[in-house]
N, C-alpha and C. Protein backbone atom coordinates (compact mmCIF):
# COMPACT_ATOMS: atom_id res chain seq x y z
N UNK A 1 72.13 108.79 95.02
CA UNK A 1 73.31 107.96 95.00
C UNK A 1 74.21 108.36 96.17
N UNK A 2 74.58 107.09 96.74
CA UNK A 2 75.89 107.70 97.91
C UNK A 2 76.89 108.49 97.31
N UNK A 3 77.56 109.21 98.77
CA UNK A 3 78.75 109.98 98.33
C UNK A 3 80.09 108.63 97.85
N UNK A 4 79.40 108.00 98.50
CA UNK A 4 80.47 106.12 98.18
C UNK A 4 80.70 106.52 96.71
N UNK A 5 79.64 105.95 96.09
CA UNK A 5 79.29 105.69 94.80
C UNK A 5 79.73 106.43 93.70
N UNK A 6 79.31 107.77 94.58
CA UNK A 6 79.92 109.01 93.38
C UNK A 6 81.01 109.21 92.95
N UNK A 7 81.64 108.75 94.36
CA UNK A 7 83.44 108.98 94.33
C UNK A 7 83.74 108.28 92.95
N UNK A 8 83.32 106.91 93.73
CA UNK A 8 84.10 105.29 92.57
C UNK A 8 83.42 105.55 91.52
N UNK A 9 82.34 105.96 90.90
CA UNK A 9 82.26 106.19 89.43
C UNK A 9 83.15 107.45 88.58
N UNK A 10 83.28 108.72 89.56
CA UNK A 10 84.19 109.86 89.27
C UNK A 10 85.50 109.98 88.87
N UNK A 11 86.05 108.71 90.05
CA UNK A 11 87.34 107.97 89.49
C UNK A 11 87.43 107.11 88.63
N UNK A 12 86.47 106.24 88.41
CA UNK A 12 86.86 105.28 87.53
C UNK A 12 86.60 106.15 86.06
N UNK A 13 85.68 107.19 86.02
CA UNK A 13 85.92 107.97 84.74
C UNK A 13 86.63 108.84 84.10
N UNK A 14 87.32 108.95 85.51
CA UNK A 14 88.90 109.81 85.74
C UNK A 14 88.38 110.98 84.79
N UNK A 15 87.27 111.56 85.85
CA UNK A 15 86.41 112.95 85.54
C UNK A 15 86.90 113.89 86.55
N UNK A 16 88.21 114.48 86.25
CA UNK A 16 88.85 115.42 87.31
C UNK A 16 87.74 116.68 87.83
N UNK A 17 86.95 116.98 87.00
CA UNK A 17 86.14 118.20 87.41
C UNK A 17 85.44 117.38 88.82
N UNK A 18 84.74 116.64 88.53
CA UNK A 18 83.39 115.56 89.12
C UNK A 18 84.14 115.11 90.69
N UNK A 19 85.48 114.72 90.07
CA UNK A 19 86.41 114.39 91.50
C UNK A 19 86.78 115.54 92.43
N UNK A 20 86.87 116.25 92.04
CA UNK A 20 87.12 117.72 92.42
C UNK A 20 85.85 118.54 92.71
N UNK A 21 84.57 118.03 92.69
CA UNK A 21 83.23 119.02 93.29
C UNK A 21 83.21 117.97 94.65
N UNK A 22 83.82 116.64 94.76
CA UNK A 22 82.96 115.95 95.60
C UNK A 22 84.27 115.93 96.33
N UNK A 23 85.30 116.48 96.45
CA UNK A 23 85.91 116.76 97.65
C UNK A 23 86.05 118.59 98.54
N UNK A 24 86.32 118.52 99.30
CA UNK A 24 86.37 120.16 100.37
C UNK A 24 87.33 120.38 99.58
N UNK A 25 87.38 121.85 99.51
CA UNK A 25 88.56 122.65 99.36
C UNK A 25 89.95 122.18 100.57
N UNK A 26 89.29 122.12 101.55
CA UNK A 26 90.72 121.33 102.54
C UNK A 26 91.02 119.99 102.78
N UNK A 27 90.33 119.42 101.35
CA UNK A 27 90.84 118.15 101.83
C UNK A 27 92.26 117.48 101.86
N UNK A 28 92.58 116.66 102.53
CA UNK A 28 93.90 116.05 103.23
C UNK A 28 93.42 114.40 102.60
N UNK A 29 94.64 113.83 102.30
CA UNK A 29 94.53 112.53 101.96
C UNK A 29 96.08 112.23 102.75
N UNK A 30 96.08 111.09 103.90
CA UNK A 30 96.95 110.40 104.69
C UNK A 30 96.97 109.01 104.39
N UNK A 31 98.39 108.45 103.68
CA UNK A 31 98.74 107.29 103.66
C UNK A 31 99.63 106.90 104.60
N UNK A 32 99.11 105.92 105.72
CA UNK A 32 99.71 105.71 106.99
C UNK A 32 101.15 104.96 106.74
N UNK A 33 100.99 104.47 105.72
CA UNK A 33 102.05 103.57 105.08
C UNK A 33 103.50 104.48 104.72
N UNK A 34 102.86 105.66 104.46
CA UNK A 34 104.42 106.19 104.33
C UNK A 34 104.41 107.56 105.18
N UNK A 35 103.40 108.31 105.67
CA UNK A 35 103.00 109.32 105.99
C UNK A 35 102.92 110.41 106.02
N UNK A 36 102.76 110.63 104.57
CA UNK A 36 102.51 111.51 103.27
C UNK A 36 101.11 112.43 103.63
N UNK A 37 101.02 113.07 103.74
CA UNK A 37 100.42 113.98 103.72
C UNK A 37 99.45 114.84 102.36
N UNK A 38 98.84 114.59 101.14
CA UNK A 38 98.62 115.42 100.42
C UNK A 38 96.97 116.23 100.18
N UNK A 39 98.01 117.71 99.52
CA UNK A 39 96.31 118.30 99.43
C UNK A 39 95.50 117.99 98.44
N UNK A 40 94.10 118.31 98.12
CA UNK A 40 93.35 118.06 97.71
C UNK A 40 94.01 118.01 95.97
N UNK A 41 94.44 118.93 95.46
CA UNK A 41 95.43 118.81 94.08
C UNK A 41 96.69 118.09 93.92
N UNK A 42 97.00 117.41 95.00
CA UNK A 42 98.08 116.86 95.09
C UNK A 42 98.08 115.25 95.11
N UNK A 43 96.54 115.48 95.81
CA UNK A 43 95.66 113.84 95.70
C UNK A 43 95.12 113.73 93.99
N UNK A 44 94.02 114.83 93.97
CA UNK A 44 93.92 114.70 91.93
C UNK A 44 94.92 114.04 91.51
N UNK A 45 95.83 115.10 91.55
CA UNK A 45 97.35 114.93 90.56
C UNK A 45 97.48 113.23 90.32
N UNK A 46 97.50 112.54 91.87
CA UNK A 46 98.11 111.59 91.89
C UNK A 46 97.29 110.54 91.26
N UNK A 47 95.84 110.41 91.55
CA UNK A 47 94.70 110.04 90.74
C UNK A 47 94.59 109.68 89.67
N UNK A 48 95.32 110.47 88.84
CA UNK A 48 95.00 110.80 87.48
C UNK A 48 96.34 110.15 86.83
N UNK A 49 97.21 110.04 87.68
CA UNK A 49 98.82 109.48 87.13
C UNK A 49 98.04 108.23 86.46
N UNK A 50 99.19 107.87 85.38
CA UNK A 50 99.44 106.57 85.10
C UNK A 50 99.60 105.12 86.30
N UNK A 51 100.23 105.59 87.17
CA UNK A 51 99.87 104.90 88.99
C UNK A 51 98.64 104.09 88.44
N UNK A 52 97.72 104.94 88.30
CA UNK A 52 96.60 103.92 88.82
C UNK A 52 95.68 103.10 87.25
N UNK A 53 96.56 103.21 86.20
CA UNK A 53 96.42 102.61 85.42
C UNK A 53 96.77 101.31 85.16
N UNK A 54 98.04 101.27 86.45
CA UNK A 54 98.97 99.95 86.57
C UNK A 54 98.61 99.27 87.80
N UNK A 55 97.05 99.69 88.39
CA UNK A 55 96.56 99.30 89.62
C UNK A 55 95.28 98.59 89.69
N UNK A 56 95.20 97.60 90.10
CA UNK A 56 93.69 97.17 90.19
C UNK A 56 92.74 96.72 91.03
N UNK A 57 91.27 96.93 91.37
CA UNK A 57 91.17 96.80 92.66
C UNK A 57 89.88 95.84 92.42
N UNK A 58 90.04 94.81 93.04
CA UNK A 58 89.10 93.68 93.65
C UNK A 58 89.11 93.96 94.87
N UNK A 59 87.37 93.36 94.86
CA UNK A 59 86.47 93.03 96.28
C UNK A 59 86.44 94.38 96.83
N UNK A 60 86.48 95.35 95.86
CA UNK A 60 85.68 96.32 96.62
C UNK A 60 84.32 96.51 97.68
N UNK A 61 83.97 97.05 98.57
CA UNK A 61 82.91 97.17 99.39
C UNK A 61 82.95 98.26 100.15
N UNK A 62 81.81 98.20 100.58
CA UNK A 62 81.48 99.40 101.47
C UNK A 62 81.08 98.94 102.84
N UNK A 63 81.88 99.16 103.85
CA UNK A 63 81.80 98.86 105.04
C UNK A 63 80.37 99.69 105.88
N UNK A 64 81.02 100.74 105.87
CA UNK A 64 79.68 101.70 106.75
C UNK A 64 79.79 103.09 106.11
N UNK A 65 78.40 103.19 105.88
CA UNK A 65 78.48 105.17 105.41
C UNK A 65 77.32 105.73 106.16
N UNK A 66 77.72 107.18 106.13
CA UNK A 66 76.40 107.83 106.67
C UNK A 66 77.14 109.59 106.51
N UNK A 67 76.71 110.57 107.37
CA UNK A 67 76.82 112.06 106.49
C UNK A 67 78.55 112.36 107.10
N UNK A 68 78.54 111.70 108.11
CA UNK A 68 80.24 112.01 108.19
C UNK A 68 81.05 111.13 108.23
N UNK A 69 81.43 109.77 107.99
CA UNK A 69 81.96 109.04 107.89
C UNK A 69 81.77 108.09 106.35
N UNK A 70 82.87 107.24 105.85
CA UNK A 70 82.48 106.20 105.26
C UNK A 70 83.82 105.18 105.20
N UNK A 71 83.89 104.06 105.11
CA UNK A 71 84.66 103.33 105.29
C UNK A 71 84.52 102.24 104.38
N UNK A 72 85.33 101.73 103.67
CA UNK A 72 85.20 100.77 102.74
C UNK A 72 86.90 100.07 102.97
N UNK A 73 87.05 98.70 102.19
CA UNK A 73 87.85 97.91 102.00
C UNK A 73 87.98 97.39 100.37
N UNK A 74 89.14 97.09 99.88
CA UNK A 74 89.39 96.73 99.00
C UNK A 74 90.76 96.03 98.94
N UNK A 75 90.80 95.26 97.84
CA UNK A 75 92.64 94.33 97.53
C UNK A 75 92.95 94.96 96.41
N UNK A 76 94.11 95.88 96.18
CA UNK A 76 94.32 96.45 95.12
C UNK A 76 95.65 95.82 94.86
N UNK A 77 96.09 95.43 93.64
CA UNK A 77 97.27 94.65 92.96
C UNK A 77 97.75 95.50 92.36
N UNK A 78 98.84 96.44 92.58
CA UNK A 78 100.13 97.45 91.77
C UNK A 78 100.95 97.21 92.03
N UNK A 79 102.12 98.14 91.94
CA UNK A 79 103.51 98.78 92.02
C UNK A 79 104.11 98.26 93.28
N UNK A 80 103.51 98.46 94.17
CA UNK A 80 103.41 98.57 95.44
C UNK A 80 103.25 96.64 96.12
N UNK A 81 102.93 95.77 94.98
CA UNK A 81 102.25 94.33 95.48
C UNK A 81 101.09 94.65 95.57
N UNK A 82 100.25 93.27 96.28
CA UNK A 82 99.00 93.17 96.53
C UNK A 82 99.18 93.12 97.62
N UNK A 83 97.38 94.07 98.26
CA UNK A 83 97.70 94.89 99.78
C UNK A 83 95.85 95.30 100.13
N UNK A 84 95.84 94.58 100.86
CA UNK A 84 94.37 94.83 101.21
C UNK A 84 94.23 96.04 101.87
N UNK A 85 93.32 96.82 101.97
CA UNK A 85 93.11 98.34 101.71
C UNK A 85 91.97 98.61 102.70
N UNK A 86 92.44 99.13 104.08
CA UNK A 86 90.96 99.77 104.34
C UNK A 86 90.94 101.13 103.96
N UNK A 87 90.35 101.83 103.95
CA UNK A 87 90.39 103.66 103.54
C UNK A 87 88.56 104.17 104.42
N UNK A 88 89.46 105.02 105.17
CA UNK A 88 88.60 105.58 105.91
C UNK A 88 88.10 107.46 105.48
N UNK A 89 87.07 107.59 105.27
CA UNK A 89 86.86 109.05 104.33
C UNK A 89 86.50 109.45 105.36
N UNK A 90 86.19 111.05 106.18
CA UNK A 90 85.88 111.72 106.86
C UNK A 90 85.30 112.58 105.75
N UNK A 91 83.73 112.80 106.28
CA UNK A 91 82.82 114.12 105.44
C UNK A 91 82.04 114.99 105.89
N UNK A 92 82.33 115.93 105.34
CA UNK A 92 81.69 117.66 105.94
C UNK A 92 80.98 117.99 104.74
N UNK A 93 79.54 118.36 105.10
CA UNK A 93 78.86 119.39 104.35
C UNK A 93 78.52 118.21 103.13
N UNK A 94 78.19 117.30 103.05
CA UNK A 94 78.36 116.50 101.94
C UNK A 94 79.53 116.12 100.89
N UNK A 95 80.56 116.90 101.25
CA UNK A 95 82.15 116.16 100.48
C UNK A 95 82.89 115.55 101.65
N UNK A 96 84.26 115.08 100.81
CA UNK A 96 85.15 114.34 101.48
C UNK A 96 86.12 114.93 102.17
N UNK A 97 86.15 115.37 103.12
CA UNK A 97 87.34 116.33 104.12
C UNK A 97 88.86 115.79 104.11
N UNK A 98 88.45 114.56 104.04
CA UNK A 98 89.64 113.50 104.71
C UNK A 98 90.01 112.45 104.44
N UNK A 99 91.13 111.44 103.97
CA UNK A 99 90.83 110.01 103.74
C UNK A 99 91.97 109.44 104.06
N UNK A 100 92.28 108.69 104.75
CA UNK A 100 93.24 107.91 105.58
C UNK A 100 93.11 106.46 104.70
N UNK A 101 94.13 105.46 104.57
CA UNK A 101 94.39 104.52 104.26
C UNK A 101 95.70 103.73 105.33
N UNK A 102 95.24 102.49 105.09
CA UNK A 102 95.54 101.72 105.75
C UNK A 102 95.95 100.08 105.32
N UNK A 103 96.99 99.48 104.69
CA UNK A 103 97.30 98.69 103.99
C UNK A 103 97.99 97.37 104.47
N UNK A 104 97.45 95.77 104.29
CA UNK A 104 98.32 95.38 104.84
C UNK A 104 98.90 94.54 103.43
N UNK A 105 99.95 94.02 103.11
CA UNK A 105 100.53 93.87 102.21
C UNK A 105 100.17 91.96 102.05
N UNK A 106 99.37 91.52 101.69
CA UNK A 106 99.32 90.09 101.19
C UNK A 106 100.35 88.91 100.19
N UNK A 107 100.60 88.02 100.91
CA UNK A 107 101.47 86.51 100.24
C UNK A 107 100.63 86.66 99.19
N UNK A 108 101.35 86.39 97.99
CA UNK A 108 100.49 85.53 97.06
C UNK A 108 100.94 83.88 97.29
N UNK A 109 99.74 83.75 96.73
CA UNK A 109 99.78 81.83 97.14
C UNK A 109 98.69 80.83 95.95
C-alpha cells in the first residue's frame, strides 16, 4: 500500500499511534495560508481536534507519488469555507518529513 494511502486511512481512523509511525520524528507541517509552522505533535494534536470533525473533504486524489515526494489535491468544506487544497508531503526513509499546504478559497454557486 502507498505511503498516500496509509496516511488517509490512519487519519480517517484517527489511529494516533499509526499516524505517528508514518511520520519522522522531525516532521514540520507548513500552512502557507497563515504561516504556522508545526511539529510533528503539534500537527497530531491538531488532527485529532474536533477541527476536523467539522471538516470534509471531497475529490480527493493523488496527483504524483514516489519515495520522496507526494502530492495530492482535495476541496475540503470547514470553519475556514470551502478551499481547494493542494498539500505537498516531502519523504525520507519511507515517512513524511514535511507537508506544505496550499489553499485557494472557492465561491459557492
Amino acid at each position: 500500500m502507498s505511503l498516500f494511502n496509509k496516511w488517509w486511512d490512519a487519519a480517517n481512523s484517527k489511529d494516533r499511534s499509526k499516524m505517528a509511525e508514518l511520520l519522522d520524528e522531525d516532521f514540520i507541517f507548513l500552512r502557507h495560508k497563515t504561516g504556522e509552522e508545526w511539529s510533528k505533535g503539534e500537527f497530531l494534536d491538531y488532527m485529532l481536534t474536533g477541527i476536523r470533525d467539522k471538516t470534509t473533504c471531497e475529490n480527493r486524489r493523488l496527483i504524483y507519488e514516489n519515495d520522496e515526494i507526494i502530492v495530492s489535491h482535495s476541496i475540503l468544506d470547514g470553519p475556514s469555507g470551502r478551499n481547494a487544497v493542494l498539500l505537498v508531503r516531502s519523504v525520507k526513509d519511507g515517512k513524511l518529513v514535511r507537508a506544505e499546504t496550499g489553499s485557494t478559497p472557492l465561491s459557492i454557486q
